[in-house]
N, C-alpha and C. Protein backbone atom coordinates (compact mmCIF):
# COMPACT_ATOMS: atom_id res chain seq x y z
N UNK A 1 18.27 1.31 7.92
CA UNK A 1 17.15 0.44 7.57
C UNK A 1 17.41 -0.30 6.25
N UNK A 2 18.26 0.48 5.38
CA UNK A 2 18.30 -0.13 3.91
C UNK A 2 19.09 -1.41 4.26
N UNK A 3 19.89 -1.36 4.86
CA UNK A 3 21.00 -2.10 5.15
C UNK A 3 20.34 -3.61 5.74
N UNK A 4 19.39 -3.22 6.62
CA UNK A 4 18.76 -4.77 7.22
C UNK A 4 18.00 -5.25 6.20
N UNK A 5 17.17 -4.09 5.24
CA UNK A 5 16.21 -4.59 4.38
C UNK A 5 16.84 -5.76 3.68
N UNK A 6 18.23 -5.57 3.13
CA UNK A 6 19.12 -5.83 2.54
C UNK A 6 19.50 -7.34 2.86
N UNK A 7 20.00 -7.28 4.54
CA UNK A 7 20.00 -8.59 5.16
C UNK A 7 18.85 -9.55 5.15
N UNK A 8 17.64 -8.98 4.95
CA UNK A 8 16.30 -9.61 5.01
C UNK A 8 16.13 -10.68 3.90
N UNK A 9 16.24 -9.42 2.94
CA UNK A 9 16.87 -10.25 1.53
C UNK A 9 17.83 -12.24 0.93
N UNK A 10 18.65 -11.60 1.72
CA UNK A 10 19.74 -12.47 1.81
C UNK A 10 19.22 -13.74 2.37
N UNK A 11 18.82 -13.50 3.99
CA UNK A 11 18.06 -14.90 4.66
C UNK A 11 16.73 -14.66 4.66
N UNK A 12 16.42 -14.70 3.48
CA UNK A 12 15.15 -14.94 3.20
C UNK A 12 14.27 -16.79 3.50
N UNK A 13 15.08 -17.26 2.94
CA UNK A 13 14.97 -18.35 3.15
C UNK A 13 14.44 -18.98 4.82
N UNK A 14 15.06 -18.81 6.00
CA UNK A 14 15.16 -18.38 7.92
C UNK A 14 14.10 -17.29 7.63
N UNK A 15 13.95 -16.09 7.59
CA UNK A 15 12.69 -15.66 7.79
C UNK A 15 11.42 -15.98 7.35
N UNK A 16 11.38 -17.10 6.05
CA UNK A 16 10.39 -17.63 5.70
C UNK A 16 10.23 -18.66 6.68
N UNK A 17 10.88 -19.90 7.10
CA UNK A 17 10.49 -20.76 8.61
C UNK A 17 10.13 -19.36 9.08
N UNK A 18 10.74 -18.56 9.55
CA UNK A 18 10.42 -17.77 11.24
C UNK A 18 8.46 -17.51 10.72
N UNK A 19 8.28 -16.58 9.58
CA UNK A 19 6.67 -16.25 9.13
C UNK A 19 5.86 -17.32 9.46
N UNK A 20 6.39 -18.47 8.63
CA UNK A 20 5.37 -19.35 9.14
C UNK A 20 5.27 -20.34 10.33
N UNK A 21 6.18 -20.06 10.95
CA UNK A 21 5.80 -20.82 12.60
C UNK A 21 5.00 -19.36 12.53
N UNK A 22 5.17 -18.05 12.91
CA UNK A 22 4.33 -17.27 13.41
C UNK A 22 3.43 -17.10 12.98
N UNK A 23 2.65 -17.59 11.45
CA UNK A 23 1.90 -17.66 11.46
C UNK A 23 1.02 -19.09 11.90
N UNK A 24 1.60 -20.33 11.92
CA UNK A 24 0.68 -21.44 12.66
C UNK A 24 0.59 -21.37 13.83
N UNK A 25 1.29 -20.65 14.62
CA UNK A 25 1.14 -20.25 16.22
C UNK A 25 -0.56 -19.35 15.87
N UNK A 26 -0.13 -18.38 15.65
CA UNK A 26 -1.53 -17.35 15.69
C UNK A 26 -2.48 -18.36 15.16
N UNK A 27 -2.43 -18.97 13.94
CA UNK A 27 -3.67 -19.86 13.60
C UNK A 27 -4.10 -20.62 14.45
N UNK A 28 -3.25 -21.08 15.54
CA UNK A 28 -3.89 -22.09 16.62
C UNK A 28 -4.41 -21.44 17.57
N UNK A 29 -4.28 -20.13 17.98
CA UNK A 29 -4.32 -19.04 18.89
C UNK A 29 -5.70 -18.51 18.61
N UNK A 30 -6.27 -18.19 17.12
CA UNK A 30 -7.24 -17.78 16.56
C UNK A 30 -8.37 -17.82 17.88
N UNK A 31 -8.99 -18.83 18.10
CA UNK A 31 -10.38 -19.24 18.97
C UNK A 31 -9.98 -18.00 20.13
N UNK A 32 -8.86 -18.21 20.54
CA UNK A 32 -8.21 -16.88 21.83
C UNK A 32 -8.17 -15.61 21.29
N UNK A 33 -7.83 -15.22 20.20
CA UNK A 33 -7.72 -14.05 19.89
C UNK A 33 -9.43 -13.71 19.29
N UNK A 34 -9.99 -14.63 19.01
CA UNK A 34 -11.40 -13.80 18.44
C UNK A 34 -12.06 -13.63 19.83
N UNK A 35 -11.98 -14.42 21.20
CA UNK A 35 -13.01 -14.24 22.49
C UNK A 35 -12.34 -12.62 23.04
N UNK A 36 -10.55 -12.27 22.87
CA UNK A 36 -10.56 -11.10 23.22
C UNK A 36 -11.05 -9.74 22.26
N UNK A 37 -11.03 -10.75 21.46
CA UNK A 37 -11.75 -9.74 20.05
C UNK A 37 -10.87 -8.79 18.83
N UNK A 38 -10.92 -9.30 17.61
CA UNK A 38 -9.82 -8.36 16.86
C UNK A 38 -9.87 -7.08 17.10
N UNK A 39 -11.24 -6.37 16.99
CA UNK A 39 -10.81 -4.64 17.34
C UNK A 39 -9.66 -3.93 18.90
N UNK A 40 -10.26 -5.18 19.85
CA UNK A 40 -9.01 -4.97 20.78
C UNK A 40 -7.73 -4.84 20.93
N UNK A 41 -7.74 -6.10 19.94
CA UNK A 41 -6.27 -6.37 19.62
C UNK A 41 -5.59 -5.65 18.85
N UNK A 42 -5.79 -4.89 17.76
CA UNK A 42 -5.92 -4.22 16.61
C UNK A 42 -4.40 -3.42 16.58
N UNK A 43 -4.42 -2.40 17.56
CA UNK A 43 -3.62 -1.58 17.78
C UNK A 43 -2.24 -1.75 18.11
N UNK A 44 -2.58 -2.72 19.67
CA UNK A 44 -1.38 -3.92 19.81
C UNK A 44 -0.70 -4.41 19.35
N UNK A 45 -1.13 -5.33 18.63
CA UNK A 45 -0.47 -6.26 17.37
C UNK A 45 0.01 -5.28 16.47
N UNK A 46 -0.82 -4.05 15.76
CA UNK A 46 -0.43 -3.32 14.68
C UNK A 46 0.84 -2.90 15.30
N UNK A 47 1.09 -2.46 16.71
CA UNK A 47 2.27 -2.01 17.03
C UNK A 47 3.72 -2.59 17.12
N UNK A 48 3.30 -3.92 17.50
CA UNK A 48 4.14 -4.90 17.59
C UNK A 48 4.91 -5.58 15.97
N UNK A 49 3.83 -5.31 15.05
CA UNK A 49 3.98 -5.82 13.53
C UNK A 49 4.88 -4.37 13.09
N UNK A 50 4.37 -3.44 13.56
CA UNK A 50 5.47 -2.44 12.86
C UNK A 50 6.73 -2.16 13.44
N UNK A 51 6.93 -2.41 14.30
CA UNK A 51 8.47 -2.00 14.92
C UNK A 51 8.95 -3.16 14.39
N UNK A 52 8.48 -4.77 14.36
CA UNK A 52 9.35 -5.76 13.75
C UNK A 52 9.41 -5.47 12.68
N UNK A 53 8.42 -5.72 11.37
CA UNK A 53 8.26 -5.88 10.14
C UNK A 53 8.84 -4.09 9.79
N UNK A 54 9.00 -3.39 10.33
CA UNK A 54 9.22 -1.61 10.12
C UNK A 54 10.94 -2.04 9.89
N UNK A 55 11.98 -2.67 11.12
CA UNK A 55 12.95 -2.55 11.33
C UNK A 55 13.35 -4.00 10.45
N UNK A 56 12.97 -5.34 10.32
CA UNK A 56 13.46 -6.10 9.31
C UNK A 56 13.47 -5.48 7.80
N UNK A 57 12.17 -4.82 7.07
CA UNK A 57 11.49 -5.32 6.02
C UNK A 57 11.59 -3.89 5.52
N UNK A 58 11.42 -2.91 6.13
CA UNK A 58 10.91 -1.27 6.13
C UNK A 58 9.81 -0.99 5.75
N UNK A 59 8.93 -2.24 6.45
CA UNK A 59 7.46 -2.54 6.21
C UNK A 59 6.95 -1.12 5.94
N UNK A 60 6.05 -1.39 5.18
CA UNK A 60 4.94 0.40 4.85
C UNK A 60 3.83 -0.01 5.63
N UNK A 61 3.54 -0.91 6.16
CA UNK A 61 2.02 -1.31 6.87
C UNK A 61 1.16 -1.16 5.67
N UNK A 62 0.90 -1.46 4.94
CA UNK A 62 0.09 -1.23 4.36
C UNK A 62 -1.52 -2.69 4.49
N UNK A 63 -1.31 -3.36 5.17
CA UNK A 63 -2.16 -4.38 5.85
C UNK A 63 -2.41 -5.48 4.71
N UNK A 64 -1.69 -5.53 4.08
CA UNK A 64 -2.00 -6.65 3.60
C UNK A 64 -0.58 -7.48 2.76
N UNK A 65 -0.14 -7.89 3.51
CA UNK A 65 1.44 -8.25 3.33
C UNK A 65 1.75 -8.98 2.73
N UNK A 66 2.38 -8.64 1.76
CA UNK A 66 3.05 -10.12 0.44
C UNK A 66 4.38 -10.63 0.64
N UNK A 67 4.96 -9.94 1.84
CA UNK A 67 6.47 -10.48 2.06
C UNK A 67 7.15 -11.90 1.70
N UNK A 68 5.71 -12.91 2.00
CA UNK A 68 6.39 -14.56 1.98
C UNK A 68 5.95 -14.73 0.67
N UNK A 69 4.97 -13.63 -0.43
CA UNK A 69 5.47 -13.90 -1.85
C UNK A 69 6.60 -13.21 -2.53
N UNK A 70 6.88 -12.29 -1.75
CA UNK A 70 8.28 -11.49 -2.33
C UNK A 70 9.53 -11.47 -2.06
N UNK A 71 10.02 -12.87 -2.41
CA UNK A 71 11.62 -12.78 -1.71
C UNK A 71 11.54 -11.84 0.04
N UNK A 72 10.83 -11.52 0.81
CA UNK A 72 10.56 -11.02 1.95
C UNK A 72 11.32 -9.32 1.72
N UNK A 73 10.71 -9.20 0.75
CA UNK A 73 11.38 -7.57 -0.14
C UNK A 73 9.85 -7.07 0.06
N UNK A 74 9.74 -6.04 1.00
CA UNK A 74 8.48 -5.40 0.87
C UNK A 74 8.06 -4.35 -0.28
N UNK A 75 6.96 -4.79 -1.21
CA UNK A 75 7.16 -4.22 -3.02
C UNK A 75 6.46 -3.04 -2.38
N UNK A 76 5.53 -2.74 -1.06
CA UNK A 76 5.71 -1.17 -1.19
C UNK A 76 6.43 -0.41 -1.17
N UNK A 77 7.78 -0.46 -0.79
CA UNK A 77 9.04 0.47 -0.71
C UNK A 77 9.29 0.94 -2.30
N UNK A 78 8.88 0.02 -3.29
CA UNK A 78 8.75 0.75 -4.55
C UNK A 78 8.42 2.15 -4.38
N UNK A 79 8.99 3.19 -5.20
CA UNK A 79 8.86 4.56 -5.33
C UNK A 79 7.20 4.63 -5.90
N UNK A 80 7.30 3.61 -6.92
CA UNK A 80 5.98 3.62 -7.74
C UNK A 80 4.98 2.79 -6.91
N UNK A 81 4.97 2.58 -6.09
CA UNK A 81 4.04 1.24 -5.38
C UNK A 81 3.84 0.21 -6.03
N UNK A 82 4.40 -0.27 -7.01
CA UNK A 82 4.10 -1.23 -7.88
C UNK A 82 4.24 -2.58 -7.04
N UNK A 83 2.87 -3.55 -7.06
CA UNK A 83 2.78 -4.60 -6.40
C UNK A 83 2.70 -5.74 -7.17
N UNK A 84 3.61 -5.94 -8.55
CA UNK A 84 3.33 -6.95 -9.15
C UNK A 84 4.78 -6.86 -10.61
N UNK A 85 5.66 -6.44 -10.07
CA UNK A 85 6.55 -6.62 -10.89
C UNK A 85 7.12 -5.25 -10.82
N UNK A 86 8.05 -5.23 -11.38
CA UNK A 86 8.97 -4.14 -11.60
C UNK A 86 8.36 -2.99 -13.28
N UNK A 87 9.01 -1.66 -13.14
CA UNK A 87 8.46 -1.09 -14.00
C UNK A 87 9.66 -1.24 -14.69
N UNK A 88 9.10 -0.65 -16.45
CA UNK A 88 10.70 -0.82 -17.47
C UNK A 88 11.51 0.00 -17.21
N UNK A 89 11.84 0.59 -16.22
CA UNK A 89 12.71 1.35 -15.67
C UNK A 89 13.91 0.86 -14.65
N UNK A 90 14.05 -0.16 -14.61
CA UNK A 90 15.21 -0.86 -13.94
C UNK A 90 16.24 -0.84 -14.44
N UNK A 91 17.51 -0.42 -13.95
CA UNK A 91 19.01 0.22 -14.42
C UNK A 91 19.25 -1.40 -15.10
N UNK A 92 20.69 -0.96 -15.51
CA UNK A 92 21.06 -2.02 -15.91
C UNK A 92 21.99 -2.59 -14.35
N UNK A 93 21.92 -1.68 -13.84
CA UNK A 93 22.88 -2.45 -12.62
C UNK A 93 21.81 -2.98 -11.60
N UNK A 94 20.88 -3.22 -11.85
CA UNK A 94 19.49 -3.66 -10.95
C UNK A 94 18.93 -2.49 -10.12
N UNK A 95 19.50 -0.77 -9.90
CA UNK A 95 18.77 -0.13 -9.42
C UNK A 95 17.57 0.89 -10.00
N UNK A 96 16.82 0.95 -8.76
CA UNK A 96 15.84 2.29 -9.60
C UNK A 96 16.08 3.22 -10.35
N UNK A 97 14.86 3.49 -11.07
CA UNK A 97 15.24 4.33 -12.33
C UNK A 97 15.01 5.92 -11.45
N UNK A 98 14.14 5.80 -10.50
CA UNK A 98 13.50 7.18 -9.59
C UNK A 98 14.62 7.06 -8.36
N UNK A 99 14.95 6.11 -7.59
CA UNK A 99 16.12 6.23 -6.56
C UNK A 99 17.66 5.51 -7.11
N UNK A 100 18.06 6.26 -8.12
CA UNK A 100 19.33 5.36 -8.54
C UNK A 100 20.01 4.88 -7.51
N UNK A 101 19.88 5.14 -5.99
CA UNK A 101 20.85 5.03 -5.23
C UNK A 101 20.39 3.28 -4.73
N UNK A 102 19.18 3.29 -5.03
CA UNK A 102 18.54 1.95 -4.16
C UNK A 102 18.02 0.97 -5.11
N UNK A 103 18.58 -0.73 -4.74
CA UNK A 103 18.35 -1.81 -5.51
C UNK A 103 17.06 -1.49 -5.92
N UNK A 104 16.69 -1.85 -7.08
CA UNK A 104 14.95 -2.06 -7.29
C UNK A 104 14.63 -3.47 -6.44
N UNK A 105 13.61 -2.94 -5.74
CA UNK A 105 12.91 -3.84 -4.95
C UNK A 105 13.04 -5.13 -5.42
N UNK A 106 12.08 -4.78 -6.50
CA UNK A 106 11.50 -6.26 -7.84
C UNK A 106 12.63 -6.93 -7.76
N UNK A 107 13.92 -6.14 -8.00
CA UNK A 107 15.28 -7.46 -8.64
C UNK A 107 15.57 -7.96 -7.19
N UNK A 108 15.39 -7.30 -5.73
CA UNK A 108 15.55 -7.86 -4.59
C UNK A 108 14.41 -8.95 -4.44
N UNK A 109 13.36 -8.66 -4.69
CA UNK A 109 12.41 -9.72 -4.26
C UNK A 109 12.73 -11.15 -5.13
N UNK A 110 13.09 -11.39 -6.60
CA UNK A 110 13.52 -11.98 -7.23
C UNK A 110 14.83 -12.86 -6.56
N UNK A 111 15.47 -12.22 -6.60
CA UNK A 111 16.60 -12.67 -5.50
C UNK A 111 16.24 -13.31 -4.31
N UNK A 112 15.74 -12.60 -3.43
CA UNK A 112 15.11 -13.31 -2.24
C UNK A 112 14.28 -14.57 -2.34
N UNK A 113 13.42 -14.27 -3.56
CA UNK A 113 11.90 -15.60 -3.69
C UNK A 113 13.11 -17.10 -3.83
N UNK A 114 14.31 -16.87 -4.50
CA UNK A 114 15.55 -18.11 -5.04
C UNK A 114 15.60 -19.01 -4.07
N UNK A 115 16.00 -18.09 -2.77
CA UNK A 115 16.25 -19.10 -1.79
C UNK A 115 14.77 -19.35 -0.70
N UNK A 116 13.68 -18.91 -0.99
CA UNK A 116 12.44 -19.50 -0.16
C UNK A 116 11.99 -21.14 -0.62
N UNK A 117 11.82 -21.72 0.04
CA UNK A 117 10.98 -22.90 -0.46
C UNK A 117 9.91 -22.61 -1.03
N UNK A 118 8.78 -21.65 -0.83
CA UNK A 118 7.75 -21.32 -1.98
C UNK A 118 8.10 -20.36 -2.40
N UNK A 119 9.20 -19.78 -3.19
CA UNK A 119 9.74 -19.09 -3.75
C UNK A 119 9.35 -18.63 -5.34
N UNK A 120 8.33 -19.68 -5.60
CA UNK A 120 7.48 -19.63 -7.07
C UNK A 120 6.11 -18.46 -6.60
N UNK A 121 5.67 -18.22 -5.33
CA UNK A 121 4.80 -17.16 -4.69
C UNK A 121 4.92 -16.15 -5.71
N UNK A 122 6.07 -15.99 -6.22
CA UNK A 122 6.08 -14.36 -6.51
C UNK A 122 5.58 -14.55 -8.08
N UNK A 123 5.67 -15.21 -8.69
CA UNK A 123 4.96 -15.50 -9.78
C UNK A 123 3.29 -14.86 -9.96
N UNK A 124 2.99 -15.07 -8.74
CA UNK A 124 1.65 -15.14 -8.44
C UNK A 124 1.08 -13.35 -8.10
N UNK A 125 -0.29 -12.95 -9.08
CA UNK A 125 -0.97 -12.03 -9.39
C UNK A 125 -1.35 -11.32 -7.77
N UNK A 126 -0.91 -10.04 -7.41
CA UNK A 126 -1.24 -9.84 -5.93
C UNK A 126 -2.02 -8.66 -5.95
N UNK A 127 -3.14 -9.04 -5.73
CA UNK A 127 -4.44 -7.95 -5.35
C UNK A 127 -4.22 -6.42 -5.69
N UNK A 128 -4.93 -5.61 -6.16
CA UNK A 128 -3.97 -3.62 -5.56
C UNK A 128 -4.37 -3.98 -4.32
N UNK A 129 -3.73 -2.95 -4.16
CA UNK A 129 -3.71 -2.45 -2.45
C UNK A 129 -5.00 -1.92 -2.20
N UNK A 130 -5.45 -2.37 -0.85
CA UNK A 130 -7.38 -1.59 -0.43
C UNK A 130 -6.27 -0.74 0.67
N UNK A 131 -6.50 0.35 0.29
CA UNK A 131 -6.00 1.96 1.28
C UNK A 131 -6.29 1.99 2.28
N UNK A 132 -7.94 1.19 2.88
CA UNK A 132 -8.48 1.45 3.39
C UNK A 132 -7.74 0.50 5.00
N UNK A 133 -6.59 -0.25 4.62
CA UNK A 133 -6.27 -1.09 5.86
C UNK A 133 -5.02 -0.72 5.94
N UNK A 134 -4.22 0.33 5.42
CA UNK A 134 -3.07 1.15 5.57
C UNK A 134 -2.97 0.92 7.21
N UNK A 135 -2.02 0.55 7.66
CA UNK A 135 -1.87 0.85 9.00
C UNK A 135 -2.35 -0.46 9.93
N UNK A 136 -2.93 -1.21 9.29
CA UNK A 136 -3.73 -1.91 9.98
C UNK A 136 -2.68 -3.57 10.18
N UNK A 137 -2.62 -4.30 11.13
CA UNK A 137 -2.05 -5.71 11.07
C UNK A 137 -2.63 -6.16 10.03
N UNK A 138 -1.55 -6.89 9.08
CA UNK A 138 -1.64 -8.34 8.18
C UNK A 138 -1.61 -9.20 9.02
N UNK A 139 -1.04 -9.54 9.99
CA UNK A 139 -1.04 -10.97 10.82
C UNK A 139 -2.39 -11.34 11.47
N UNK A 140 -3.23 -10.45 12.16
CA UNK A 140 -4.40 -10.62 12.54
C UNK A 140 -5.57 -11.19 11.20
N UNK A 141 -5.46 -10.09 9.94
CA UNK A 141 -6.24 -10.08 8.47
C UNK A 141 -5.49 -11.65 8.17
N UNK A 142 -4.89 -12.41 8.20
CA UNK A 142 -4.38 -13.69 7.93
C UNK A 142 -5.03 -14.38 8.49
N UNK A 143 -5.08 -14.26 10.11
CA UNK A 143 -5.87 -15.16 11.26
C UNK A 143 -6.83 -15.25 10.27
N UNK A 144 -7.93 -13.76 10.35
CA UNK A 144 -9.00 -14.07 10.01
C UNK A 144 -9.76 -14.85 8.64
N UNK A 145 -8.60 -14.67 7.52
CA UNK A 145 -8.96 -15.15 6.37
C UNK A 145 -8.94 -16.36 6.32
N UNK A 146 -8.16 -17.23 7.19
CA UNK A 146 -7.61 -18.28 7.10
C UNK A 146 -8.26 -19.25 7.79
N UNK A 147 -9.22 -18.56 9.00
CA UNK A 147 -10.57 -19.28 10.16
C UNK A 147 -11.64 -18.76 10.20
N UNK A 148 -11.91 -17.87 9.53
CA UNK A 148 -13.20 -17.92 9.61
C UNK A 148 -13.96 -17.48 7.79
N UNK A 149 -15.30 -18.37 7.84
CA UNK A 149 -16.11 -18.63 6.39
C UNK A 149 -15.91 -17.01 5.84
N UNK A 150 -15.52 -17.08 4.62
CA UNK A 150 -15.65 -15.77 3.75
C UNK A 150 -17.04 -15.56 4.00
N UNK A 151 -17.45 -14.28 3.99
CA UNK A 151 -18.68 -13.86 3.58
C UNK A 151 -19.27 -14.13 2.06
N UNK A 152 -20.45 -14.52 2.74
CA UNK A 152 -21.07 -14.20 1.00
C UNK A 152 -22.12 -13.77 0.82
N UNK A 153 -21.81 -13.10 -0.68
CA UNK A 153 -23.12 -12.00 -0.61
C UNK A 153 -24.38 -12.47 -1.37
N UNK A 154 -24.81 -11.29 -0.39
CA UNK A 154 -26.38 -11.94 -0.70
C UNK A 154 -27.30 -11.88 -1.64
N UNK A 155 -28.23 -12.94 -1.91
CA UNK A 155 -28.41 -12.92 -3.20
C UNK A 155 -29.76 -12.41 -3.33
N UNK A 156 -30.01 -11.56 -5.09
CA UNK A 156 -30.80 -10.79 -4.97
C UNK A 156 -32.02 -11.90 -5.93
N UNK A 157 -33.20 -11.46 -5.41
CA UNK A 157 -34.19 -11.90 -6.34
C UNK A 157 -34.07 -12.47 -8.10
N UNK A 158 -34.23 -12.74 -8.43
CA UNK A 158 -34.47 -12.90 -10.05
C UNK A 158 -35.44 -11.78 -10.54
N UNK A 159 -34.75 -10.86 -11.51
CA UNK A 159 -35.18 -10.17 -12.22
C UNK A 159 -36.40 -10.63 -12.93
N UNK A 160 -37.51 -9.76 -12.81
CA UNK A 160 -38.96 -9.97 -13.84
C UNK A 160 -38.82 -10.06 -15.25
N UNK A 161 -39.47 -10.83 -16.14
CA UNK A 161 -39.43 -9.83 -17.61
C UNK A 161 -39.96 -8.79 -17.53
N UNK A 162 -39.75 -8.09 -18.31
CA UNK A 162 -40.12 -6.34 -18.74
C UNK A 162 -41.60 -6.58 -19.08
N UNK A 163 -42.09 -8.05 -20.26
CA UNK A 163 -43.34 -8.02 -20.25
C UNK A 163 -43.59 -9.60 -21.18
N UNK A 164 -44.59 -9.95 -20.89
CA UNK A 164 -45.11 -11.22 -21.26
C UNK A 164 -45.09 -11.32 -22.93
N UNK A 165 -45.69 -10.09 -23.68
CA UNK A 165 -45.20 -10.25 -25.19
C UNK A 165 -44.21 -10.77 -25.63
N UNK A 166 -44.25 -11.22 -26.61
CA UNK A 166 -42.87 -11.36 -27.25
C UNK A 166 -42.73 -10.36 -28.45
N UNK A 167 -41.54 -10.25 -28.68
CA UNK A 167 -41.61 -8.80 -29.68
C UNK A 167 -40.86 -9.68 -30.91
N UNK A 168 -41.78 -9.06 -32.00
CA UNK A 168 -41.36 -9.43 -33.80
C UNK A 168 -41.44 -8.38 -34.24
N UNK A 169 -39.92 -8.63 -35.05
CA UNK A 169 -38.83 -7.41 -35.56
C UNK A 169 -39.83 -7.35 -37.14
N UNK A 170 -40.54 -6.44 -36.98
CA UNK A 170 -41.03 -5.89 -38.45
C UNK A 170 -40.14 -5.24 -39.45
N UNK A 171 -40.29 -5.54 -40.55
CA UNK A 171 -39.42 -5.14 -41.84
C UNK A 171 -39.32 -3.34 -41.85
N UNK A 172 -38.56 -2.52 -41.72
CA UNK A 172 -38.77 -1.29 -42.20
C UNK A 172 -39.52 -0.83 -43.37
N UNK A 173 -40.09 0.13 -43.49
CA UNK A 173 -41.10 0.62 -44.59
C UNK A 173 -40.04 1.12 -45.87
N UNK A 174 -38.77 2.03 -45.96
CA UNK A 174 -37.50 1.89 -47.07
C UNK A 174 -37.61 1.09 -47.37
N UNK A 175 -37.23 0.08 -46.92
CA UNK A 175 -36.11 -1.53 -47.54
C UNK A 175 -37.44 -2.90 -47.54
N UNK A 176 -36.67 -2.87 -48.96
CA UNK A 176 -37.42 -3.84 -49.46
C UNK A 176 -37.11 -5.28 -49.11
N UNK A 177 -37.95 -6.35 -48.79
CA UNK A 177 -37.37 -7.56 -48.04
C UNK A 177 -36.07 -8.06 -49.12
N UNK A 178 -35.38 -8.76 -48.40
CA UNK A 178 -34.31 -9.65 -49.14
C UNK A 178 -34.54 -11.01 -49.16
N UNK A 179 -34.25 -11.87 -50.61
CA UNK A 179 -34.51 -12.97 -50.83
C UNK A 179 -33.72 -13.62 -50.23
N UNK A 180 -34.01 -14.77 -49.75
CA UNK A 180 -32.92 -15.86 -49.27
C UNK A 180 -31.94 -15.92 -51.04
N UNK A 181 -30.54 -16.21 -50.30
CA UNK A 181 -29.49 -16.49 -51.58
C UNK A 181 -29.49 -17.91 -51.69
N UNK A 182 -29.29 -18.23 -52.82
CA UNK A 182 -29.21 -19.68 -53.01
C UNK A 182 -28.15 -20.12 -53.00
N UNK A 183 -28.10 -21.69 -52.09
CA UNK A 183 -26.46 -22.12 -51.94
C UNK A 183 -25.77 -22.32 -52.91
């Protein structure tokens, strides 16, 4: 697996075309895939996304995929999960400080982002991880982000005042008032 990850790396550039035809295919597909319904699909697709993205990428599934911002270097394979750069622990020969045996991701994704056309992606601040979609398709969570209106939340009343008074700050009974200073 290290070995393809490796190749992934390299033609990064060809797997970035391949992502995004697959992803403007599914975007046009969207109206079809919401009448059979995402929970249907769910499993399917998740299965189909992990044996590819498992055997290119050594995808972690973790459902929410930064591959086409990371040189197509999946940054969960980090030991540390780190999703936004490398820790100060990078050898001097570019490997991990926890798997000396294996490139640090970070200096692979770096490498990889060189030859993408949006290869400046990785620059860019990437969410933590929500645990809660471990396992779950990114390609479907794309469809959906990408066609249908974000939610928005709903809005709550306007807070009352506490009370119609207005409150004046009386002098303490100690301290004696202070004169204005003269300019």
């Amino acid at each position: 697996m290290y070995a393809v990850r490796l190749f992934s790396v390299r033609h990064s550039r060809g797997l970035e075309r391949l992502y995004n035809a697959l992803e403007s295919g599914l975007i046009r597909m969207a109206p079809l895939l919401k009448r059979i319904g995402y929970g249907r699909l769910e499993k399917p697709v998740a299965a189909v996304e992990r044996g590819l993205k498992g055997f290119l990428f050594d995808c972690q599934m973790c459902g929410q995929c930064a591959l086409s911002s990371t040189g197509m270097s999946c940054s969960m394979n980090c030991p540390k999960n780190l999703r936004n750069g490398p820790c100060g622990g990078v050898r001097d020969n570019g490997h991990c400080e926890v798997k000396p045996e294996m490139k640090c991701v970070w200096v692979q994704a770096w490498e990889g982002s060189q030859h993408m056309a949006k290869g400046g992606a990785i620059l860019d601040v990437q969410k933590p991880v929500d645990n809660r979609l471990k396992g779950h398709s990114s390609w479907l969570k794309v469809v959906r982000d990408k066609t249908e209106p974000a939610p928005t939340p709903a809005k709550k009343p306007a807070a009352k005042p506490a009370s119609d008074k207005v409150l004046v700050e009386k002098p303490l009974a100690d301290k004696p008032p202070v004169a204005p200073s003269a300019p």
